[in-house]
Protein backbone atom coordinates (compact mmCIF):
# COMPACT_ATOMS: atom_id res chain seq x y z
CA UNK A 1 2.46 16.10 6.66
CA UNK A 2 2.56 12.58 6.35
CA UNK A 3 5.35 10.33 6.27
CA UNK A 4 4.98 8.41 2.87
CA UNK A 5 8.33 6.75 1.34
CA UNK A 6 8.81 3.78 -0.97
CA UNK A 7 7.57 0.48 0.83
CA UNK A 8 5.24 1.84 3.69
CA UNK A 9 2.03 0.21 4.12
CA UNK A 10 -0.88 2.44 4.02
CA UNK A 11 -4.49 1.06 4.28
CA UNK A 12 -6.55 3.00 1.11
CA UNK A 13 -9.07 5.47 2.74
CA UNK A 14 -11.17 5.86 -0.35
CA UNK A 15 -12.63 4.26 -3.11
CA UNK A 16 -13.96 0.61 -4.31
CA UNK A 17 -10.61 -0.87 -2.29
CA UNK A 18 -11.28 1.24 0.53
CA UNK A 19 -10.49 -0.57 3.85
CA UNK A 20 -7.75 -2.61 1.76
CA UNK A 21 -3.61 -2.77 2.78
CA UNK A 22 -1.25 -1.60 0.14
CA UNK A 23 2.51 -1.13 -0.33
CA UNK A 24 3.93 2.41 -1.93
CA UNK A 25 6.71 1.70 -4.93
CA UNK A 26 6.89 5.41 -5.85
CA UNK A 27 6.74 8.76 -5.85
CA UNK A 28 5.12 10.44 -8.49
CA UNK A 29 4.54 13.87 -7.07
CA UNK A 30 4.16 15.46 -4.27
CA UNK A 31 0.26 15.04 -4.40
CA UNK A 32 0.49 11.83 -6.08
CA UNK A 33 2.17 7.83 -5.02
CA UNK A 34 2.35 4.39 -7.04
CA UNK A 35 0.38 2.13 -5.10
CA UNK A 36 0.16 -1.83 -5.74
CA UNK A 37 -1.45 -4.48 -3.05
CA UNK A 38 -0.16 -6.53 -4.57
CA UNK A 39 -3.82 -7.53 -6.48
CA UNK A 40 -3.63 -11.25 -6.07
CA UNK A 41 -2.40 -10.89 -1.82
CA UNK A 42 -4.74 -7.96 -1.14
CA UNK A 43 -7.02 -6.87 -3.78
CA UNK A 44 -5.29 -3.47 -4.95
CA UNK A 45 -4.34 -3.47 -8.26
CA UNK A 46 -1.32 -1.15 -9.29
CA UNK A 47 -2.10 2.41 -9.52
CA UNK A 48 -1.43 6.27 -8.62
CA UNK A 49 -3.45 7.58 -6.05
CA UNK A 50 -3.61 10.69 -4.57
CA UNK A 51 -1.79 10.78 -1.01
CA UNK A 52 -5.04 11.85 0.84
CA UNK A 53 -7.09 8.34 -0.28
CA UNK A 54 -4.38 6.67 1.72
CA UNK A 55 -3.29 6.46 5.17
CA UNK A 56 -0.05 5.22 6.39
CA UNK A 57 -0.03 2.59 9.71
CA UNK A 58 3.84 2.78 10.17
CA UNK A 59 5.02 -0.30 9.31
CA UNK A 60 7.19 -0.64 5.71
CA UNK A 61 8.85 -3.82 3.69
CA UNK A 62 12.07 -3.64 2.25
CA UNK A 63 11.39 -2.53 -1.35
CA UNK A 64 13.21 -0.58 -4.67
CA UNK A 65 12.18 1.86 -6.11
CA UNK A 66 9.31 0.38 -8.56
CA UNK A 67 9.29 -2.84 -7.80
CA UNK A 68 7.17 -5.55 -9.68
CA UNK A 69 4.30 -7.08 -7.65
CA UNK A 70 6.46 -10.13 -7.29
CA UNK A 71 9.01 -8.23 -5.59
CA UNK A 72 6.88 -6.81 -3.16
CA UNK A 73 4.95 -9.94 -2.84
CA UNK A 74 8.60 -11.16 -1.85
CA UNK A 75 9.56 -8.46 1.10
CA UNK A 76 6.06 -9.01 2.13
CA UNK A 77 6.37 -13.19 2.96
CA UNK A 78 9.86 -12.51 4.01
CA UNK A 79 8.45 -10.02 6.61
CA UNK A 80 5.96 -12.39 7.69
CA UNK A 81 3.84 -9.79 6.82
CA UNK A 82 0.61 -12.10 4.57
CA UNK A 83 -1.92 -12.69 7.17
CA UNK A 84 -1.65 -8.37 7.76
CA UNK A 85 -1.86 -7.42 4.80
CA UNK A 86 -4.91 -9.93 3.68
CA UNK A 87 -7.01 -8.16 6.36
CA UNK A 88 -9.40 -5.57 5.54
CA UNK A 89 -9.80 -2.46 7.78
CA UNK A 90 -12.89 -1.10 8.81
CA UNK A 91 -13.12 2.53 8.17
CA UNK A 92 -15.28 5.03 9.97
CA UNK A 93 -18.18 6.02 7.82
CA UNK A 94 -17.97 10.22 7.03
């Protein structure tokens, strides 16, 4: 099982912002997580995706629990986190 909690940084593993860096803000179930990039830093507007579309790369900002995308835009610069999370990933193709 994976280790998902409010402000870890996954990378989305599916979909049109596959390959993209997002923040987790909640928990909606436990197949199911409030994802937001935020859209203007990385492309990934906020959403709920299922937990297997994302995959976590252990590192996590300092967020509540459903923050705004300003907030998280805000734990993100004061992690010195930008230039990571503007980067795309490249995913292996299935």
């Amino acid at each position: 099982m994976k280790v998902l909690e409010i402000g870890s940084i996954c990378v989305k593993s599916r979909g049109r912002e596959a390959g993209r860096k997002c923040v987790i803000v909640d928990i909606v179930d436990e197949n199911n997580v409030l994802v937001t990039g935020p859209k203007s830093l990385t492309g990934v507007r906020r959403r709920k995706v299922n937990i297997r579309h994302i995959e976590p790369i252990g590192k996590k900002v300092n967020v509540q629990k459903g923050a705004s995308d300003e907030e998280v835009l805000k734990a993100i610069k004061e992690s010195g986190l930008e230039d990571f999370m503007r980067e795309k990933v490249l995913l292996a193709q299935r």
